[in-house]
Protein backbone atom coordinates (compact mmCIF):
# COMPACT_ATOMS: atom_id res chain seq x y z
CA UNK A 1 5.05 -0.77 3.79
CA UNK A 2 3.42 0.60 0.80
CA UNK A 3 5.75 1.87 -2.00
CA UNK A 4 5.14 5.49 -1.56
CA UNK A 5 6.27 5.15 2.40
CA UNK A 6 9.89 3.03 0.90
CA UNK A 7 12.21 6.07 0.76
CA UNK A 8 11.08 7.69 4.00
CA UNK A 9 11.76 3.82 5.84
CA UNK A 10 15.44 4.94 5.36
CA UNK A 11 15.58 6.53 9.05
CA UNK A 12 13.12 3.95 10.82
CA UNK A 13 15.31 0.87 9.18
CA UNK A 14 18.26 2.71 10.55
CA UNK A 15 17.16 3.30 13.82
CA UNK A 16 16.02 -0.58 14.30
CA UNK A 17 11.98 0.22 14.68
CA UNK A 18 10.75 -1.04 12.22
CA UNK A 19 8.50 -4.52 12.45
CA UNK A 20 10.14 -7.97 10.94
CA UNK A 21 7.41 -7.46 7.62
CA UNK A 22 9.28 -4.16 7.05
CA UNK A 23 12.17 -4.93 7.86
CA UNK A 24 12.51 -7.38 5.10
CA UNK A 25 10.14 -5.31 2.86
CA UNK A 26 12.55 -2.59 3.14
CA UNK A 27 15.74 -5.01 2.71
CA UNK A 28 14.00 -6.36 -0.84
CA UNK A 29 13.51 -2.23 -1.87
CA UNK A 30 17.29 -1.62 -0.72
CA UNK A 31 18.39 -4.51 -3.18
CA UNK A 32 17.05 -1.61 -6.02
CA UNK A 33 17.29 1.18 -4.86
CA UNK A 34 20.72 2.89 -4.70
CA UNK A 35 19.05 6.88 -2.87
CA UNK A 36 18.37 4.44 -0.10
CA UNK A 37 21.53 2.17 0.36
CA UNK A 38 23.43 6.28 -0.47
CA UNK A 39 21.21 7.11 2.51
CA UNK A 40 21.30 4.00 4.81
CA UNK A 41 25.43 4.51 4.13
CA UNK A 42 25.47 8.33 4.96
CA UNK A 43 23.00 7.94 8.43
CA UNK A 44 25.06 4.81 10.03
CA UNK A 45 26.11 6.47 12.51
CA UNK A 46 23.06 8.26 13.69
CA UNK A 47 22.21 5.76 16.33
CA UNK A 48 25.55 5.64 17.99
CA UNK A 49 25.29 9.45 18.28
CA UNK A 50 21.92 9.57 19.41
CA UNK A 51 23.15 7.00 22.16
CA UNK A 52 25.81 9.66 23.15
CA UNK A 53 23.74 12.18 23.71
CA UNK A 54 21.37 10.51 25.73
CA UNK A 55 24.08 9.06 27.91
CA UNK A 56 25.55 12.25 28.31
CA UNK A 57 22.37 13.86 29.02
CA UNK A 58 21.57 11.15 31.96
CA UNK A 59 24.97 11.44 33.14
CA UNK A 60 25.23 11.81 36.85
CA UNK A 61 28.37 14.30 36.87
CA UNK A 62 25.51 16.50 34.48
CA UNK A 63 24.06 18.96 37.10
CA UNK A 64 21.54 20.82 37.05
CA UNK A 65 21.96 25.07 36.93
């Protein structure tokens, strides 16, 4: 993870794909940076949505028009 790519990590760290090397590359830049850890904080709960949607989207009561 080069330094310019740190602040965009935000989302991938959040959404678990990042590798192990960036994962704790990213971990050492959250220790400094509070705009992440702000951002990290305000996107918890993306992946638990994201996970709703795509449940209800492959929901078998769903039917098709």
């Amino acid at each position: 993870m080069s330094a310019s790519s740190e602040h965009f990590d935000v989302a991938a760290y959040a959404l678990g794909v990042l590798d192990d090397d960036d994962v704790e590359a990213f971990e050492r830049h959250l220790d400094d940076c509070a705009q992440c850890r702000s951002e990290l904080l305000e996107s918890q709960d993306v992946p638990g949505m994201l996970d709703a949607i795509k449940a209800d989207s492959v929901s078998p009561e769903r039917t098709r028009p």
